[in-house]
PDB file of N, CA and C in Angstrom:
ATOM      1  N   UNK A   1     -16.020 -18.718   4.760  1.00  0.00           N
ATOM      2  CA  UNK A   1     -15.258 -18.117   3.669  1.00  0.00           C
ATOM      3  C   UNK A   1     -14.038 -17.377   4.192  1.00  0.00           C
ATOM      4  N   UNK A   2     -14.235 -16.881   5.376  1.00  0.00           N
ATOM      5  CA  UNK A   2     -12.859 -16.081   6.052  1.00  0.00           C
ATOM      6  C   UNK A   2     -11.828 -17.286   6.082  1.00  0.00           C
ATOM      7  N   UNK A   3     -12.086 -18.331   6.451  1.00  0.00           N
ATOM      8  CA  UNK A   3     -11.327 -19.131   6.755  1.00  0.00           C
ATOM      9  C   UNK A   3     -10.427 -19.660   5.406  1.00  0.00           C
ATOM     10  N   UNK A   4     -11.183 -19.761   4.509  1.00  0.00           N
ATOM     11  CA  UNK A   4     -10.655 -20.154   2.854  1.00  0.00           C
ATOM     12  C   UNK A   4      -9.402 -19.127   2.802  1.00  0.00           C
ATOM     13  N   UNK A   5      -9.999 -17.810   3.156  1.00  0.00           N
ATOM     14  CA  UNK A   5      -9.134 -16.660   2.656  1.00  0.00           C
ATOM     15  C   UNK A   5      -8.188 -16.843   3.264  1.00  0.00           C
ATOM     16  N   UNK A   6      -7.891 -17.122   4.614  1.00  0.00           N
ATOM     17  CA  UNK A   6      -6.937 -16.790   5.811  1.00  0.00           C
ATOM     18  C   UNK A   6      -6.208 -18.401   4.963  1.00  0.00           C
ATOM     19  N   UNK A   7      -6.401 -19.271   5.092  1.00  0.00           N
ATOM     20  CA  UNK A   7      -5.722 -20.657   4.274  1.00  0.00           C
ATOM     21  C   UNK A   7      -5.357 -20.022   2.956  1.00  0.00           C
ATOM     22  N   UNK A   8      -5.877 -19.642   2.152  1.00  0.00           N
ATOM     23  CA  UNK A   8      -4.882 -19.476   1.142  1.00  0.00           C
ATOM     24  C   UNK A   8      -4.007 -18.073   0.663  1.00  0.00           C
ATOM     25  N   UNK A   9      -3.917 -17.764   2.156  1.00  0.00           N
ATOM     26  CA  UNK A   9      -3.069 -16.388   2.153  1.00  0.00           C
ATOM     27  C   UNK A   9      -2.083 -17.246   2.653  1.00  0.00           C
ATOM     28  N   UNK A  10      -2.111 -18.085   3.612  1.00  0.00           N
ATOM     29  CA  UNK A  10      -0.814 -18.653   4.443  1.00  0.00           C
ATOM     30  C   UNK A  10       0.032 -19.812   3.051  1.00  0.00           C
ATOM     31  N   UNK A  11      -1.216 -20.448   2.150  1.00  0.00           N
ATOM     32  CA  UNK A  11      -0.566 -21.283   1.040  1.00  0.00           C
ATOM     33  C   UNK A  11       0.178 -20.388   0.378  1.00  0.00           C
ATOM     34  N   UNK A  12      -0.203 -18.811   0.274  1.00  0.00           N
ATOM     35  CA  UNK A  12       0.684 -18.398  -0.940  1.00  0.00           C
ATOM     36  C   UNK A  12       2.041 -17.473  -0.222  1.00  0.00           C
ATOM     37  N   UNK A  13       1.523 -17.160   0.726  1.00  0.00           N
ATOM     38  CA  UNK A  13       2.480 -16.370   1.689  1.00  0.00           C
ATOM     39  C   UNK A  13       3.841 -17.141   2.245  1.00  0.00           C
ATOM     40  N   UNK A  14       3.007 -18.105   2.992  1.00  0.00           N
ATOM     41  CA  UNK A  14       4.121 -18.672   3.738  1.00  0.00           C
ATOM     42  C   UNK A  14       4.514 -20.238   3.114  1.00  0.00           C
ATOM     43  N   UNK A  15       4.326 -20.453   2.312  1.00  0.00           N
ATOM     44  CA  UNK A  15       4.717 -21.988   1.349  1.00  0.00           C
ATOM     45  C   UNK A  15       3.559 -22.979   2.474  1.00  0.00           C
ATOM     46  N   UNK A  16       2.868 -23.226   2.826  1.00  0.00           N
ATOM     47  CA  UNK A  16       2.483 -23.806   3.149  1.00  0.00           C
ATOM     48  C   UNK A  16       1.525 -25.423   2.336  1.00  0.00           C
ATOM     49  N   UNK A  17       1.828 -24.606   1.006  1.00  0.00           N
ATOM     50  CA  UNK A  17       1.203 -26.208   0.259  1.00  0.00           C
ATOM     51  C   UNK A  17       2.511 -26.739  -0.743  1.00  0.00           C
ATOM     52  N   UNK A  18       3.886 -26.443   0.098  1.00  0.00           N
ATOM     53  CA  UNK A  18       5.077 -26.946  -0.162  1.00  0.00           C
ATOM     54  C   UNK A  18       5.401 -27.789   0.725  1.00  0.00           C
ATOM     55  N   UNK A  19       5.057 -27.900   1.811  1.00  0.00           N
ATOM     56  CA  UNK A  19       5.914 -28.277   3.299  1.00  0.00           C
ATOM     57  C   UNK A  19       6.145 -29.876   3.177  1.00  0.00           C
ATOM     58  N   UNK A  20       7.430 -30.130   3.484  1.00  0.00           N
ATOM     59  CA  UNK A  20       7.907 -31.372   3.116  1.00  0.00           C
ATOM     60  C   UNK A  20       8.959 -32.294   4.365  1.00  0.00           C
ATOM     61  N   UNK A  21       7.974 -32.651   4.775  1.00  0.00           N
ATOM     62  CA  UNK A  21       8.734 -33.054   5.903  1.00  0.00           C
ATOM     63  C   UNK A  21       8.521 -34.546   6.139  1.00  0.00           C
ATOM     64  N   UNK A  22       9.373 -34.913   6.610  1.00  0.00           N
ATOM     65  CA  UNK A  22       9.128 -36.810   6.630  1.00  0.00           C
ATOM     66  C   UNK A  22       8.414 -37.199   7.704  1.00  0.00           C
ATOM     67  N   UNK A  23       8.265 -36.695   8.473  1.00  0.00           N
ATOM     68  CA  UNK A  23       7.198 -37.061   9.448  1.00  0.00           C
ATOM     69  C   UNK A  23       6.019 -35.992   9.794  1.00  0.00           C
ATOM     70  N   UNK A  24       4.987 -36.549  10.135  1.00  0.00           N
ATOM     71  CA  UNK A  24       3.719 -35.614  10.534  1.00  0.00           C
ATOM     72  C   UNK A  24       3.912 -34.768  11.676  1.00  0.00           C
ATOM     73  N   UNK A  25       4.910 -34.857  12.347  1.00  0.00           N
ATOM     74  CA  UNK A  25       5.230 -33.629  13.440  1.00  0.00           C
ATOM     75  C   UNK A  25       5.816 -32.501  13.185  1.00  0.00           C
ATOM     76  N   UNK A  26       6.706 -32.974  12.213  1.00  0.00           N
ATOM     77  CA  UNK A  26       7.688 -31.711  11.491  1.00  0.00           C
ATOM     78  C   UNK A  26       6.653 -30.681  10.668  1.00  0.00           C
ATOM     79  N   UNK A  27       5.652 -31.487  10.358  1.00  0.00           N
ATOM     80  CA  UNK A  27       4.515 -30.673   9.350  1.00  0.00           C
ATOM     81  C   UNK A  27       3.596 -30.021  10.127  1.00  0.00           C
ATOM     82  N   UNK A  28       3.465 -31.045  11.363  1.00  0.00           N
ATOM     83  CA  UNK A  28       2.302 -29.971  12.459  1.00  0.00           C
ATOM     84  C   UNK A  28       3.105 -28.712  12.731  1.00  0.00           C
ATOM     85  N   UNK A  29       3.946 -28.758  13.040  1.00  0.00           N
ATOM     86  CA  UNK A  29       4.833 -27.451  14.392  1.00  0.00           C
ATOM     87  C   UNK A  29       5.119 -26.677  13.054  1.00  0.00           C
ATOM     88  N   UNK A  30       5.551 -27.059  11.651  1.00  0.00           N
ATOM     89  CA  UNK A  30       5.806 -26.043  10.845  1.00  0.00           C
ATOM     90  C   UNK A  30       4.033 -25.127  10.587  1.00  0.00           C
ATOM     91  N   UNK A  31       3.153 -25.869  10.583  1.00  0.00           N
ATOM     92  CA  UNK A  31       1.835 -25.209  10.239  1.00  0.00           C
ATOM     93  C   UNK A  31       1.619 -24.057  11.824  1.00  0.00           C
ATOM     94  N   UNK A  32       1.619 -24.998  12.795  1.00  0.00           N
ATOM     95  CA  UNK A  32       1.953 -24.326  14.218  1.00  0.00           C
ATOM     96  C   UNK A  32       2.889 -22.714  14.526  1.00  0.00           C
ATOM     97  N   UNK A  33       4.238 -23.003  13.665  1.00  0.00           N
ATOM     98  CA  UNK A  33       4.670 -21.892  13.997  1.00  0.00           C
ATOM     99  C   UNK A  33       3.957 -20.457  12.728  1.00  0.00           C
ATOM    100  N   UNK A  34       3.741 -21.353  11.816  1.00  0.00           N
ATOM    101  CA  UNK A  34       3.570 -19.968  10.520  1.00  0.00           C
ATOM    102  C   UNK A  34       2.010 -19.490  11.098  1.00  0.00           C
ATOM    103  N   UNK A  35       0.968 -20.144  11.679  1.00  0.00           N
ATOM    104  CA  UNK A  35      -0.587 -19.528  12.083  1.00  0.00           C
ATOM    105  C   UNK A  35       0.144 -18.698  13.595  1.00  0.00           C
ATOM    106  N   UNK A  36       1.277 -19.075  14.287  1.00  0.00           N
ATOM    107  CA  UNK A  36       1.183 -17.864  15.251  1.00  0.00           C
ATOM    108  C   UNK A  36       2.160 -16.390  15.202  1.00  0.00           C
ATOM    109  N   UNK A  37       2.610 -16.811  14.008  1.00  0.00           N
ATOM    110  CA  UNK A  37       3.348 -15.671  13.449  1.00  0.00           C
ATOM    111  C   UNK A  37       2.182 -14.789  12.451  1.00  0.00           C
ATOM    112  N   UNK A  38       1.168 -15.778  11.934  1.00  0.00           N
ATOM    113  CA  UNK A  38       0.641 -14.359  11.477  1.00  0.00           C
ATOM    114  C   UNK A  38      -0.802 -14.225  12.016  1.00  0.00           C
ATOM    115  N   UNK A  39      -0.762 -14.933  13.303  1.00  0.00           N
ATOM    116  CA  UNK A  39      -1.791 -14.148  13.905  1.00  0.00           C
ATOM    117  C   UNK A  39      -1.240 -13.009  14.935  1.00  0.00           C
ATOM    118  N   UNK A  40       0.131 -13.323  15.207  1.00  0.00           N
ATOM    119  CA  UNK A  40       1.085 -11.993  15.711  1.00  0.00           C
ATOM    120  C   UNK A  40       1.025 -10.891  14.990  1.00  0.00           C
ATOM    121  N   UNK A  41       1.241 -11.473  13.738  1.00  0.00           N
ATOM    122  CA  UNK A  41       0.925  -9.893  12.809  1.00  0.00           C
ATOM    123  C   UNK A  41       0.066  -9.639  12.406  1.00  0.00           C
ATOM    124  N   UNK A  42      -1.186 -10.246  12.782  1.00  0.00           N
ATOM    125  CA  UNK A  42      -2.478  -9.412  12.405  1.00  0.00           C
ATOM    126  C   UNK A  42      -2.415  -8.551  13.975  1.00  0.00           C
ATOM    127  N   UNK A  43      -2.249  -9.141  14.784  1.00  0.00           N
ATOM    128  CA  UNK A  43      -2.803  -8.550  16.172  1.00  0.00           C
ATOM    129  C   UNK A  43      -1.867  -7.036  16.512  1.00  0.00           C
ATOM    130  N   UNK A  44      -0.525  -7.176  16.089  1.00  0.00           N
ATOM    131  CA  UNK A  44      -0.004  -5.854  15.742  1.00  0.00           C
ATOM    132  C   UNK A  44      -0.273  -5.041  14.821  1.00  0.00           C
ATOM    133  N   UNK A  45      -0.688  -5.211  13.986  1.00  0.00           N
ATOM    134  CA  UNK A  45      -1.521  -4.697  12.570  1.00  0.00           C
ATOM    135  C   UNK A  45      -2.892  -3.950  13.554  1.00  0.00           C
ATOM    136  N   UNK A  46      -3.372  -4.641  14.062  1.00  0.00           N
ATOM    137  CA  UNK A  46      -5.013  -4.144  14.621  1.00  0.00           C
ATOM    138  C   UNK A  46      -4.708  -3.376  15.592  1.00  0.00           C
ATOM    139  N   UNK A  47      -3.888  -3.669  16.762  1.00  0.00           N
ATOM    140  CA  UNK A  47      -3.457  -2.778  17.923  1.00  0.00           C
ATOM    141  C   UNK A  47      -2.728  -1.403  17.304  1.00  0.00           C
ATOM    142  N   UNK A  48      -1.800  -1.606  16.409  1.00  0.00           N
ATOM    143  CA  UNK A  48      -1.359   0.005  15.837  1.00  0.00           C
ATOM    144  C   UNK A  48      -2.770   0.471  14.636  1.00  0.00           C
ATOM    145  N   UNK A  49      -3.052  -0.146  14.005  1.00  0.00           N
ATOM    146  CA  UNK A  49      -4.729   0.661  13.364  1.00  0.00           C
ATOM    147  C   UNK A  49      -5.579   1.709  14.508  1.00  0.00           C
ATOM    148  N   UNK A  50      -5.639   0.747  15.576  1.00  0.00           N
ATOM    149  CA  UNK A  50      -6.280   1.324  16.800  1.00  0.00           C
ATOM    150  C   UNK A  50      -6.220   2.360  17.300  1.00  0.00           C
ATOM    151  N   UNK A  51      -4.451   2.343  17.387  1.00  0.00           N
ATOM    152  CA  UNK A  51      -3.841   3.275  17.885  1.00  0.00           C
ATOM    153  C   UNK A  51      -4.177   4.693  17.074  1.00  0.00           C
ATOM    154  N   UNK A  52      -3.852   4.635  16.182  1.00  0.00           N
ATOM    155  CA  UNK A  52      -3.584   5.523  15.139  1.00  0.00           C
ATOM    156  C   UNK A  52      -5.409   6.277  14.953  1.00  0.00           C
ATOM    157  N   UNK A  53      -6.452   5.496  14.945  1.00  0.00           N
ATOM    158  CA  UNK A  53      -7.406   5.843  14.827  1.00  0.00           C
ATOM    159  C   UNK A  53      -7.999   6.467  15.930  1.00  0.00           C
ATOM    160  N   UNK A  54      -7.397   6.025  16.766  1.00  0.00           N
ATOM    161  CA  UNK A  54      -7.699   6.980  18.257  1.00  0.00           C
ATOM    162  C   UNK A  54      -6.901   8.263  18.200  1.00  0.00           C
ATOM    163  N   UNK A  55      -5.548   8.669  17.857  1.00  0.00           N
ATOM    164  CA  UNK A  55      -5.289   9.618  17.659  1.00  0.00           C
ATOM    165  C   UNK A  55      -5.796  11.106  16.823  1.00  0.00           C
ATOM    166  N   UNK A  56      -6.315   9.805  15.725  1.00  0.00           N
ATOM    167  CA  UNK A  56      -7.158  10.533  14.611  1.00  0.00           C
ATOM    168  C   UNK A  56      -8.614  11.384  15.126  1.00  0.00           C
ATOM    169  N   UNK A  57      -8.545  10.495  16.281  1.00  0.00           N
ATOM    170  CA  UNK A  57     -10.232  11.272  16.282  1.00  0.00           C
ATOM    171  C   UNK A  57      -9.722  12.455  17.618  1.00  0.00           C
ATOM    172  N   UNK A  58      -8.755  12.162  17.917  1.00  0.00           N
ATOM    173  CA  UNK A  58      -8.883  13.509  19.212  1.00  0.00           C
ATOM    174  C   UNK A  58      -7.850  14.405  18.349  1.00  0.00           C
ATOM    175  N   UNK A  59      -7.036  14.319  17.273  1.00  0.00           N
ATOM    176  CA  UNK A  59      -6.484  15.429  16.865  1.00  0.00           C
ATOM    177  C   UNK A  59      -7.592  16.361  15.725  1.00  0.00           C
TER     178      UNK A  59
END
């Protein structure tokens, strides 16, 4: 079910059930670049949460 969610955050987020490309490579590397852009921004998302929650507990 995570996986449903994470797919149709990227369909509504990033156009991904638009992508129109004439060949199947143009469609891989476009799916390719939008899953490592937002697994970039989950992983900055989690590393500053982290951060912040570590601060939280020693202030």
């Amino acid at each position: 079910t995570a996986v449903e969610r994470v797919n149709a955050y990227l369909k509504e987020y990033f156009q991904l059930n638009n992508v129109r490309h004439r060949t199947g490579k143009k469609a891989k590397m476009h799916f390719k670049l939008v899953t490592l852009i937002y697994n970039t921004c989950k992983l900055a998302v989690d590393r500053i949460n982290a951060l912040l929650q570590q601060q939280n507990q020693v202030a």
